[in-house]
N, C-alpha and C. Protein backbone atom coordinates (compact mmCIF):
# COMPACT_ATOMS: atom_id res chain seq x y z
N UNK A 1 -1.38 7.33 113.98
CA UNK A 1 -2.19 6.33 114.62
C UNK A 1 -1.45 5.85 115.89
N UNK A 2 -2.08 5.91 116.73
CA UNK A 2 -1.56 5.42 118.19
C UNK A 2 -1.66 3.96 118.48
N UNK A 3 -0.81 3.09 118.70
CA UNK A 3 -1.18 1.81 119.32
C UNK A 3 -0.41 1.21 120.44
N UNK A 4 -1.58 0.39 120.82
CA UNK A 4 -0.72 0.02 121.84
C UNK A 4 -0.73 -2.09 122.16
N UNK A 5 0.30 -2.26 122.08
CA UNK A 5 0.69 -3.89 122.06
C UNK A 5 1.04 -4.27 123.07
N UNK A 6 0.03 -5.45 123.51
CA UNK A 6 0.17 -6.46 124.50
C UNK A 6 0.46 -7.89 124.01
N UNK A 7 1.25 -8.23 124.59
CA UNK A 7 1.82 -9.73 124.34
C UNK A 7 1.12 -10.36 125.62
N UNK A 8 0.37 -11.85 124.95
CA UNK A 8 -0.95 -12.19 126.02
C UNK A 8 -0.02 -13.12 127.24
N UNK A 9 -0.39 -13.34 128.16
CA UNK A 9 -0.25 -13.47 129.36
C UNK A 9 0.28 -15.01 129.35
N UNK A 10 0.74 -15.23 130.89
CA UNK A 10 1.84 -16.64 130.42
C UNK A 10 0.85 -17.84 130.65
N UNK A 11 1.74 -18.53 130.27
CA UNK A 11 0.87 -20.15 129.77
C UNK A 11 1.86 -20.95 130.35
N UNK A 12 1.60 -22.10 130.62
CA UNK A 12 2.40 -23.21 131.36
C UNK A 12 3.73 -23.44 130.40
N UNK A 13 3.43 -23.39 129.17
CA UNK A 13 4.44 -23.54 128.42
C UNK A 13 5.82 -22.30 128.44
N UNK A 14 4.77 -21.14 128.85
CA UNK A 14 6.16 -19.73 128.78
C UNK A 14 6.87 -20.25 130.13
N UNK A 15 6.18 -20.76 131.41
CA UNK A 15 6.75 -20.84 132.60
C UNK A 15 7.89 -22.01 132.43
N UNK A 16 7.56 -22.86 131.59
CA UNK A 16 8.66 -24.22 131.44
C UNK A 16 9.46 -24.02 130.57
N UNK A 17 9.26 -22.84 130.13
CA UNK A 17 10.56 -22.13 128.64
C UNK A 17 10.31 -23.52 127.66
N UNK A 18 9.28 -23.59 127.51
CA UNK A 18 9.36 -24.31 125.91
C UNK A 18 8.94 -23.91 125.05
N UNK A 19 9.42 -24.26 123.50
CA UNK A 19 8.77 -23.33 122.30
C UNK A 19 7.51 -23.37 122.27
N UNK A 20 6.91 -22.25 121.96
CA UNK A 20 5.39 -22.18 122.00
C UNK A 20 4.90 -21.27 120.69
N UNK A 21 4.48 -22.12 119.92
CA UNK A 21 4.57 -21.20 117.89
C UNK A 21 3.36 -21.43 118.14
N UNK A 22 2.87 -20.65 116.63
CA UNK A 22 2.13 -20.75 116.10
C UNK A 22 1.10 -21.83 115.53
N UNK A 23 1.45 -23.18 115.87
CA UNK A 23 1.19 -24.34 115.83
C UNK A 23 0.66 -25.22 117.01
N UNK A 24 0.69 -24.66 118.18
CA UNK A 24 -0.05 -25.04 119.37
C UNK A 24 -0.25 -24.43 120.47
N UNK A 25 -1.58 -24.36 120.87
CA UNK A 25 -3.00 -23.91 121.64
C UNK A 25 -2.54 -24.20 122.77
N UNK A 26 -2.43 -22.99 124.02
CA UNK A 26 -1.97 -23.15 125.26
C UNK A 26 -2.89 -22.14 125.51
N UNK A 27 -3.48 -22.08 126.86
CA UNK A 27 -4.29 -21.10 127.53
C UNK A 27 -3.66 -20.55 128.70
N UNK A 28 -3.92 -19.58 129.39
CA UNK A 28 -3.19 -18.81 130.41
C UNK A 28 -3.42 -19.64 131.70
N UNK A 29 -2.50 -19.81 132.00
CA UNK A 29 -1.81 -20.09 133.71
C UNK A 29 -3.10 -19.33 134.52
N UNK A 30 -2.87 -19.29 135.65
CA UNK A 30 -3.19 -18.47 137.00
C UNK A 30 -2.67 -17.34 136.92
N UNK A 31 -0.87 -17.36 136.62
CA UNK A 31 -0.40 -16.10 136.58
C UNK A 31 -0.44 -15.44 135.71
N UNK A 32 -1.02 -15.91 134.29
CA UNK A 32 -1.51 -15.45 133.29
C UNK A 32 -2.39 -14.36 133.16
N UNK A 33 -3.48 -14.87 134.23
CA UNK A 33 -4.82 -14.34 134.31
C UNK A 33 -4.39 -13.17 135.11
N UNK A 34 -3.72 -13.17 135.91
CA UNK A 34 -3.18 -11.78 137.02
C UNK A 34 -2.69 -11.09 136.34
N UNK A 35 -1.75 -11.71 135.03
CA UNK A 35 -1.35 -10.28 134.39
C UNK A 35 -2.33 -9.41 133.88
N UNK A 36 -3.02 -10.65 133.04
CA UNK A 36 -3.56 -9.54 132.04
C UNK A 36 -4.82 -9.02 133.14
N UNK A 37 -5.07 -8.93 134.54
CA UNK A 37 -5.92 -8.20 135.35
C UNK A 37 -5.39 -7.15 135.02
N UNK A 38 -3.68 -7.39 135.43
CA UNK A 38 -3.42 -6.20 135.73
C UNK A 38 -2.93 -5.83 134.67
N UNK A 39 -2.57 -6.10 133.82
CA UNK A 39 -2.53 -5.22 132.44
C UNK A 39 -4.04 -4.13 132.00
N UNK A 40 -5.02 -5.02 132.52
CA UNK A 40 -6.03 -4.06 132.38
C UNK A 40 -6.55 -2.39 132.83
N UNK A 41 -5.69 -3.17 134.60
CA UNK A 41 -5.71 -1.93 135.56
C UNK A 41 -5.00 -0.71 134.80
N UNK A 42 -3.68 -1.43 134.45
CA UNK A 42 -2.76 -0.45 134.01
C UNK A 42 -3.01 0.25 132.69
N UNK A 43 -3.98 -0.05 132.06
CA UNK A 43 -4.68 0.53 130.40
C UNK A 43 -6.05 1.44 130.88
N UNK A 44 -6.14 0.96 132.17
CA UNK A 44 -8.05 1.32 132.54
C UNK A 44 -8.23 3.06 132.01
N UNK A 45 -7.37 3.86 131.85
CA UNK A 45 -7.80 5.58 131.36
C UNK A 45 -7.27 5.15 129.92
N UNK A 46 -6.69 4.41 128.98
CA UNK A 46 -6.45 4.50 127.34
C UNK A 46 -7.93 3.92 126.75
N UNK A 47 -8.05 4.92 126.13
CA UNK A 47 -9.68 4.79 125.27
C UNK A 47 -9.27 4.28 124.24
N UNK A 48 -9.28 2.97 123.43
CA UNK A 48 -9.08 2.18 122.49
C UNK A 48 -10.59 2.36 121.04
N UNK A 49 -10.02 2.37 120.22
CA UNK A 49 -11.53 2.33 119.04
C UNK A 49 -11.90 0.80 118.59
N UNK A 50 -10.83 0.28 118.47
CA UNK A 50 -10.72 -1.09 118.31
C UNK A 50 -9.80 -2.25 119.05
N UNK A 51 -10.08 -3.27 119.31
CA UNK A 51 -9.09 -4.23 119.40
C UNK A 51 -8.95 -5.54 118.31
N UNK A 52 -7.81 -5.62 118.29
CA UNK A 52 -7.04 -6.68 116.56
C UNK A 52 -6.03 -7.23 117.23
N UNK A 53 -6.53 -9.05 117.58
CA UNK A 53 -5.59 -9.80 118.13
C UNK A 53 -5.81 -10.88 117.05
N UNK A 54 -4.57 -11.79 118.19
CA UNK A 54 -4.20 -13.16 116.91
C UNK A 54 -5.75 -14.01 117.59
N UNK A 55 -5.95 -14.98 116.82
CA UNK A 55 -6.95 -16.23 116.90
C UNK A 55 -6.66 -17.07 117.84
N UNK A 56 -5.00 -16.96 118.41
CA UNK A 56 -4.88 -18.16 119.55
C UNK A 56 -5.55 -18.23 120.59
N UNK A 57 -5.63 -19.18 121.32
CA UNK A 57 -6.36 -19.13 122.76
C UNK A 57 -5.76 -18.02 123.95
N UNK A 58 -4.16 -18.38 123.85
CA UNK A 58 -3.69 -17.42 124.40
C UNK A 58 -4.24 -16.12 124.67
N UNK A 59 -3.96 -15.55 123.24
CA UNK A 59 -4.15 -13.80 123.06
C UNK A 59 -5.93 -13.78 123.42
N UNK A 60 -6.84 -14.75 122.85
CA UNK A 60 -8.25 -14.33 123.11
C UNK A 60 -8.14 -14.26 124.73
N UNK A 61 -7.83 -14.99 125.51
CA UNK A 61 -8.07 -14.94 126.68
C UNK A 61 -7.58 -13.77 127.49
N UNK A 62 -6.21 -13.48 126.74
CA UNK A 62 -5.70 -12.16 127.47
C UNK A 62 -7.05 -10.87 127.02
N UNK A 63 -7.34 -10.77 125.69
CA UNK A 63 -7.99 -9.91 125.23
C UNK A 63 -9.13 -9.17 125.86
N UNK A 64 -10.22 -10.95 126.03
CA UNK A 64 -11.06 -10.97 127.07
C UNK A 64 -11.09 -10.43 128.44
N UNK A 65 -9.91 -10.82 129.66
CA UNK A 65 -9.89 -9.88 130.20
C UNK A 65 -9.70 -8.58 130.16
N UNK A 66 -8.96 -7.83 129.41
CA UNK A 66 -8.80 -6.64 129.17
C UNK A 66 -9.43 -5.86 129.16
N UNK A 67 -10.75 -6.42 128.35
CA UNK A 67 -11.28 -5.93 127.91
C UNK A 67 -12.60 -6.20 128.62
N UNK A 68 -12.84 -7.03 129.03
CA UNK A 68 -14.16 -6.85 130.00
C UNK A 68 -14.92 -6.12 130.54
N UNK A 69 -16.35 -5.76 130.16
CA UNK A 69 -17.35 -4.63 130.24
C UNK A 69 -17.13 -3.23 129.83
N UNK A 70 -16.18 -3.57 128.74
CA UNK A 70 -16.01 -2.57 127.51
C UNK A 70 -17.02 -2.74 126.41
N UNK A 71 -17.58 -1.65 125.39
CA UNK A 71 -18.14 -2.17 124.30
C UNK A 71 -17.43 -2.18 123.25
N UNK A 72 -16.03 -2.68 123.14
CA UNK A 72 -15.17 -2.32 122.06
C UNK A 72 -15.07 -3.42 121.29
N UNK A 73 -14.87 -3.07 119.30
CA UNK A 73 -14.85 -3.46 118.99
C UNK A 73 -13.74 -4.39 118.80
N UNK A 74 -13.90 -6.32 117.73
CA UNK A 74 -12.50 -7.03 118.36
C UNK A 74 -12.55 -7.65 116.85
N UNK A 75 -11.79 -7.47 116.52
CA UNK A 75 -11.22 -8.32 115.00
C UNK A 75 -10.26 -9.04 115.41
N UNK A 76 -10.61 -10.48 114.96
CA UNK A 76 -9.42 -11.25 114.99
C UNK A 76 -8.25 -11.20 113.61
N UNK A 77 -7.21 -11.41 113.66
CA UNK A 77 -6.29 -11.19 112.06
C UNK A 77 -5.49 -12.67 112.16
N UNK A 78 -5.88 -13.28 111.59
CA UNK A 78 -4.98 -14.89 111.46
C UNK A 78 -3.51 -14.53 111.65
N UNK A 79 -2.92 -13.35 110.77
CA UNK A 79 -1.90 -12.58 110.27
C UNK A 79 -1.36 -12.60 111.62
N UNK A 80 -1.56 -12.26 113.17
CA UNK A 80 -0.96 -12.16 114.64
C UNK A 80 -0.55 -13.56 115.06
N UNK A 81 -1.20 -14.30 114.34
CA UNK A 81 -0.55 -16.04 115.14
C UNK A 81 0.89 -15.93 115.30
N UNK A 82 1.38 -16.42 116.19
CA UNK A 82 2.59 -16.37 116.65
C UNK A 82 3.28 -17.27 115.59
N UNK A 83 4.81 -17.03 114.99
CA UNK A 83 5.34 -17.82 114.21
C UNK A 83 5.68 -19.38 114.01
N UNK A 84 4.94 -19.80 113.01
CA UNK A 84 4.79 -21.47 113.10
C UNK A 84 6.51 -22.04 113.57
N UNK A 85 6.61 -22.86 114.20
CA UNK A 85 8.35 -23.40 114.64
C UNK A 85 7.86 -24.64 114.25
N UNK A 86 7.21 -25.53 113.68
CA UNK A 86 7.52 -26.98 112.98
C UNK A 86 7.79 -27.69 114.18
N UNK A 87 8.69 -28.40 113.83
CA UNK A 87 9.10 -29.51 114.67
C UNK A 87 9.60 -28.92 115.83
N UNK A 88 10.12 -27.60 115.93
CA UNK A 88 10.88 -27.41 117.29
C UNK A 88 9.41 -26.55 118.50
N UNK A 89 8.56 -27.04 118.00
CA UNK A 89 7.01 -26.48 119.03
C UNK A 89 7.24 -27.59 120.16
N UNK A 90 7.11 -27.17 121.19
CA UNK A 90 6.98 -27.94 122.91
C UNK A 90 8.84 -28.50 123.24
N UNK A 91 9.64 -28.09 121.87
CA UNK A 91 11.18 -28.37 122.45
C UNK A 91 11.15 -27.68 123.62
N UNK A 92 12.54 -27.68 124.76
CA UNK A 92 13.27 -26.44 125.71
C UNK A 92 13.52 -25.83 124.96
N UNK A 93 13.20 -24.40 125.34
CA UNK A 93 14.13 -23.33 124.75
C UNK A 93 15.65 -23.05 124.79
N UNK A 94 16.43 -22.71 124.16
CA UNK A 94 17.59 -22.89 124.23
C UNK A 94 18.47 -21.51 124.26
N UNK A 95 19.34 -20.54 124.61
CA UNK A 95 19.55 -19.60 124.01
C UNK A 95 20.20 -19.69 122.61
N UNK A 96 21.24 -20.90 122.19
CA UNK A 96 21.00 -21.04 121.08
C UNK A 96 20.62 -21.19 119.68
N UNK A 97 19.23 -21.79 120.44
CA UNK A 97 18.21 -22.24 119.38
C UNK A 97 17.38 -21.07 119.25
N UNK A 98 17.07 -19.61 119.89
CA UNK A 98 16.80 -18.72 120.11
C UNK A 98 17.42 -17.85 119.24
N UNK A 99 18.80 -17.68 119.08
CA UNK A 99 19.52 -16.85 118.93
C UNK A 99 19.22 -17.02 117.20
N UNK A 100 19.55 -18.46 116.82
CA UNK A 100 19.51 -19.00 115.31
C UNK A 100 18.23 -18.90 114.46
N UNK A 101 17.04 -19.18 115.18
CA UNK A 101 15.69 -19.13 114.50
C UNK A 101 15.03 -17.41 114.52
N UNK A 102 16.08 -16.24 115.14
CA UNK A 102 15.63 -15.18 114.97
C UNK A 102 16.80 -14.25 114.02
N UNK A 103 17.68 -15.08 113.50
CA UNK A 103 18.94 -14.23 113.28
C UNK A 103 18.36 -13.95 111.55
N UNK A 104 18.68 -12.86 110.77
CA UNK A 104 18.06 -12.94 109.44
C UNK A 104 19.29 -13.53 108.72
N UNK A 105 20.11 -13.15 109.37
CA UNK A 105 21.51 -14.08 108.65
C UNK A 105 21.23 -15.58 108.19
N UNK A 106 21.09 -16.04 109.44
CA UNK A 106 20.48 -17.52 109.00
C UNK A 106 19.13 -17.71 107.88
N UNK A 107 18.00 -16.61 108.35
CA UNK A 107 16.72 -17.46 108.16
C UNK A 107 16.48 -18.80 107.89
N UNK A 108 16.86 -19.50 108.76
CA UNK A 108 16.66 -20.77 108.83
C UNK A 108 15.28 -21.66 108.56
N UNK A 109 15.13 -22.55 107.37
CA UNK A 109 13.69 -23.16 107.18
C UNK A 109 13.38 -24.01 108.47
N UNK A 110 12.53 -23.37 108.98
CA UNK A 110 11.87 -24.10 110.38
C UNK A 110 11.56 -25.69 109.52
N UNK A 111 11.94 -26.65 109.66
CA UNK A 111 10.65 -27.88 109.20
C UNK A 111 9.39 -27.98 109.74
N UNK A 112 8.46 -27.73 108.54
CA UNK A 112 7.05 -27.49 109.19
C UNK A 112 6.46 -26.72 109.83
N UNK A 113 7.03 -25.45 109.79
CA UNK A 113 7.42 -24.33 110.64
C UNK A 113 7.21 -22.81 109.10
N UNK A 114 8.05 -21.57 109.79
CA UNK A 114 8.39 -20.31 108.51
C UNK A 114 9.48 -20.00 108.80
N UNK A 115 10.12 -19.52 107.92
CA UNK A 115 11.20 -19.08 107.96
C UNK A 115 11.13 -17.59 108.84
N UNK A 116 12.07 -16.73 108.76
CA UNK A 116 11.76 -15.44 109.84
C UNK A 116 11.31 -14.79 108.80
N UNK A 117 11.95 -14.64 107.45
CA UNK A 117 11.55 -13.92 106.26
C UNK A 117 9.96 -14.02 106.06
N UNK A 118 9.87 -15.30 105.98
CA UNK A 118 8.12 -15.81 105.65
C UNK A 118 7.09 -14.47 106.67
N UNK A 119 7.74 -15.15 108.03
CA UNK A 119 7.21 -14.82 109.51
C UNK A 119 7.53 -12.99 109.28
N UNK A 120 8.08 -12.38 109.10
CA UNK A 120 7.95 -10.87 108.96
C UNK A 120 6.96 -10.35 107.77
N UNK A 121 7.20 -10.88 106.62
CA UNK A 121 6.14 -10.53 105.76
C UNK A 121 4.72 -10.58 106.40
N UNK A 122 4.41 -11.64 106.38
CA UNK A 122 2.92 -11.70 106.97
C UNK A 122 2.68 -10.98 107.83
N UNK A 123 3.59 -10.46 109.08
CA UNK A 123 3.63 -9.55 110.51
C UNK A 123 3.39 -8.20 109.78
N UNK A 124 4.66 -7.40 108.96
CA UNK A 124 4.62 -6.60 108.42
C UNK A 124 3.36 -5.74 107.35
N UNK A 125 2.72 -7.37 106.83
CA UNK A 125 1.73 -6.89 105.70
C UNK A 125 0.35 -6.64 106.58
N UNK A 126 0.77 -6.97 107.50
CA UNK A 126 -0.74 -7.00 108.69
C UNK A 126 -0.65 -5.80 109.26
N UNK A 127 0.18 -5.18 110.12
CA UNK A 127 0.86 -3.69 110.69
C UNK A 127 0.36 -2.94 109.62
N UNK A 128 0.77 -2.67 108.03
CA UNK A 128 0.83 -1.59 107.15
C UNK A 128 -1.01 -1.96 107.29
N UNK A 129 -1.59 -2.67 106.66
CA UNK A 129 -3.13 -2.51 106.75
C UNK A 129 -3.68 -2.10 108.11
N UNK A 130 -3.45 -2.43 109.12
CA UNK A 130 -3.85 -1.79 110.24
C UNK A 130 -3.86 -0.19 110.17
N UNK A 131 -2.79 0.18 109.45
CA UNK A 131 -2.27 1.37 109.95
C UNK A 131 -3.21 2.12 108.39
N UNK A 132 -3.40 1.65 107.39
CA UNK A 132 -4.09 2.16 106.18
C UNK A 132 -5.60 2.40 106.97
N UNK A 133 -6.18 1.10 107.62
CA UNK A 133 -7.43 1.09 107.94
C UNK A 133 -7.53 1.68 109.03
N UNK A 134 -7.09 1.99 110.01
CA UNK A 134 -7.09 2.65 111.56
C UNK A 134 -6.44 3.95 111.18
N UNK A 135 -5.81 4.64 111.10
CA UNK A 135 -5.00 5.67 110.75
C UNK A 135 -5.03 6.70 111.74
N UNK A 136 -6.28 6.85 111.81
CA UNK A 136 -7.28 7.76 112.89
C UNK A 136 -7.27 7.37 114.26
N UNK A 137 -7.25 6.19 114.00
CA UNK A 137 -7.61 5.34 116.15
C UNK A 137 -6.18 5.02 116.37
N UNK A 138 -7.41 4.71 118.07
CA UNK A 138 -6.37 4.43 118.86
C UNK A 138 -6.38 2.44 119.00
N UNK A 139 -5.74 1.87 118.54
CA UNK A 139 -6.00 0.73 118.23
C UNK A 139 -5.09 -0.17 119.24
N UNK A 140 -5.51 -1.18 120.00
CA UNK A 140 -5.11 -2.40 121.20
C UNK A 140 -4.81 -3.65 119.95
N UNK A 141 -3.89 -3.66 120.23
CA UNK A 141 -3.49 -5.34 119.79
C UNK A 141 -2.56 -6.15 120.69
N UNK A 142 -3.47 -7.35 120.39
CA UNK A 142 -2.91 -8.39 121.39
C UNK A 142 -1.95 -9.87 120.43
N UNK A 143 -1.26 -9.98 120.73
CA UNK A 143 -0.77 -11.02 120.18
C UNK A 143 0.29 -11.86 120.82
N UNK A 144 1.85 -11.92 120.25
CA UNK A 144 2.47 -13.02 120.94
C UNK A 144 3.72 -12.22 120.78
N UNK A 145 4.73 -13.03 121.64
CA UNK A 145 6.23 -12.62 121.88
C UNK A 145 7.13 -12.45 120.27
N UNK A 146 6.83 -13.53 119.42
CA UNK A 146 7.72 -13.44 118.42
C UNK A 146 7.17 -12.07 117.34
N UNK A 147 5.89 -11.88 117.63
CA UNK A 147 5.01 -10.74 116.25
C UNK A 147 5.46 -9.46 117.08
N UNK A 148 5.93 -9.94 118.36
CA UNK A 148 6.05 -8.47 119.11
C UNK A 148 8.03 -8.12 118.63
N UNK A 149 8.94 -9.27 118.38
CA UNK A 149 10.10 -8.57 117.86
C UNK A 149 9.66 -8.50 116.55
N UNK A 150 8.76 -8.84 116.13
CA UNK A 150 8.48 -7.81 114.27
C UNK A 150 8.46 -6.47 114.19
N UNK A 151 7.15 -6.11 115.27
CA UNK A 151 7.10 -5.47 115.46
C UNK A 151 7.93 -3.84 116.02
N UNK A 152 8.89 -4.39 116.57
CA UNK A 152 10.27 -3.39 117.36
C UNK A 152 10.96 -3.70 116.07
N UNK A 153 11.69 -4.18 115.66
CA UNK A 153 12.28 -3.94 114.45
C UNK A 153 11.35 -3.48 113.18
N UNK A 154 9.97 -3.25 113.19
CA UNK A 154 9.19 -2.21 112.30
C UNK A 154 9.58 -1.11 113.06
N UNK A 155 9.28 -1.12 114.12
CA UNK A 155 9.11 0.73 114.83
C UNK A 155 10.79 1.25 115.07
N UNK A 156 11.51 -0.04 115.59
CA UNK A 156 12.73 0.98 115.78
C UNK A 156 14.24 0.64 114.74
N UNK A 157 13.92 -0.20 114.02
CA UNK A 157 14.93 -0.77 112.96
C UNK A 157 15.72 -2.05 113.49
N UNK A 158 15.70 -2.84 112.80
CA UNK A 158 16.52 -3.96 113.12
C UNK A 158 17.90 -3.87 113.86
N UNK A 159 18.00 -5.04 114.68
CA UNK A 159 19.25 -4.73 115.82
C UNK A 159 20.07 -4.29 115.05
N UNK A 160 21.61 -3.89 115.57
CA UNK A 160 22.89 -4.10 114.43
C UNK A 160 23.46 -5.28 114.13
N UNK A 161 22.92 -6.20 115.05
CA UNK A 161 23.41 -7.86 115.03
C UNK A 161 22.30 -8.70 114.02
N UNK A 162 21.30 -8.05 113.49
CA UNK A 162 20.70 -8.47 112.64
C UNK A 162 19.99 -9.57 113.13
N UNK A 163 19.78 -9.76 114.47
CA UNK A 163 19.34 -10.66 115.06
C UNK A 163 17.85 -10.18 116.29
N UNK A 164 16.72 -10.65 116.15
CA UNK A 164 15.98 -10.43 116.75
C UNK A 164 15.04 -10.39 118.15
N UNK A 165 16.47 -11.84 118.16
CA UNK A 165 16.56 -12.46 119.60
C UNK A 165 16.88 -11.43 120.74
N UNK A 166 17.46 -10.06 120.66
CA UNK A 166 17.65 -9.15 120.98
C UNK A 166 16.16 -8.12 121.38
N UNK A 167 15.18 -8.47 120.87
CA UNK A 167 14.02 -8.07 121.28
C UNK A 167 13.09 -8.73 121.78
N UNK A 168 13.61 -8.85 122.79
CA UNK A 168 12.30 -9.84 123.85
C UNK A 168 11.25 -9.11 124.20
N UNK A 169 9.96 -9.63 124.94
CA UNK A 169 9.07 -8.72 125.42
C UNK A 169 8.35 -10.09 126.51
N UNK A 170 8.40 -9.33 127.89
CA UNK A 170 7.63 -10.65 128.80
C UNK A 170 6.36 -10.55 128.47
N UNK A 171 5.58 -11.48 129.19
CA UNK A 171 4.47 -11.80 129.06
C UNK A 171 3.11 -10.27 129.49
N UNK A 172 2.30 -9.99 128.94
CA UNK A 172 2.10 -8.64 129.52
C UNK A 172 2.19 -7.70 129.55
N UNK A 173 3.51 -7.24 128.69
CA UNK A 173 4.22 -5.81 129.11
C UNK A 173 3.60 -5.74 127.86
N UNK A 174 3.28 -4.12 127.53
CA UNK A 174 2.93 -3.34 126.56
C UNK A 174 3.91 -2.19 126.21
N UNK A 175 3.60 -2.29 124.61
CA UNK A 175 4.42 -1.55 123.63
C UNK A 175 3.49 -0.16 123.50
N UNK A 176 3.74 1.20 123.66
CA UNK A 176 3.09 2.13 123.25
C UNK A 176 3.65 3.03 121.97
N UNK A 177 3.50 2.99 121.19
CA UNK A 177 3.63 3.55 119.79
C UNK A 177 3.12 4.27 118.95
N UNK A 178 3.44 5.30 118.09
CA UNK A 178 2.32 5.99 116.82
C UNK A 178 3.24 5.38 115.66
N UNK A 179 2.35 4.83 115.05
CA UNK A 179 3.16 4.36 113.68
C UNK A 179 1.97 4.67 112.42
């Protein structure tokens, strides 16, 4: 199965580096909207069977453009919401605080938030059904920065630092994969 992953386009919050989980609704910037134009441009010859993004505003909006005056089909999966962070949602980002809430060493209980353990299961159990139910297609998913290091440590194995913070992905850029 071929896929290909977009992490949706920036939001005022990615530009001010503050945490941005699974717990609050940000919509795309200006420069948001330019990416995912041009994320589109840059997909315009990949023939997709489906698209399977998260429910946020974010990812719908990236999706939407993308996908515009396509007839393709779009499942949303709750399962893509970006990982709940509790209390540390709209903090600065920190490289610290970065480094600790992705390390599996720690798995640290977010308050009000998931742990990374929690946050991979659900990522993970969503990927394997995709891949049971699609098997055949060529499948677009849109989602967020943190489901996208689940994701690289599904496809290419966890860092050696056991830390995930090591797999970033900007706003936009796409993952191409057969898994």
């Amino acid at each position: 199965m071929k896929i290909y992953y977009v992490r949706h386009g920036q939001t005022d919050w990615n530009l001010a580096k503050k945490m941005q989980g699974g717990q609050t609704e940000r919509n795309l910037n200006e420069t948001g909207i330019e990416q995912a134009k041009e994320t589109k441009r840059r997909l315009e010859n990949i023939k997709y069977d489906i698209v399977i993004r998260s429910p946020m505003n974010r990812a719908k909006e990236t999706a939407e453009i993308i996908i515009e005056g396509e007839d393709i089909p779009i499942i949303i999966d709750e399962r893509l919401r970006e990982r709940k962070l509790g209390e540390l949602e709209g903090n600065p980002i920190t490289l610290e605080c970065e480094k600790k809430i992705w390390d599996y060493n720690l798995n640290i209980d977010l308050k009000g938030g998931e742990t990374l353990l929690e946050f991979e299961k659900r990522i993970i159990d969503c990927i394997k059904d995709i891949k049971e139910k699609y098997n055949d297609k060529t499948v677009l998913i849109i989602a967020h920065g943190g489901v996208a290091k689940v994701l690289k440590a599904y496809l290419y194995g966890r860092p050696d630092s056991n830390n995930l913070d090591e797999y970033g992905m900007e706003n936009c850029e796409i993952i191409e994969a057969e898994i």
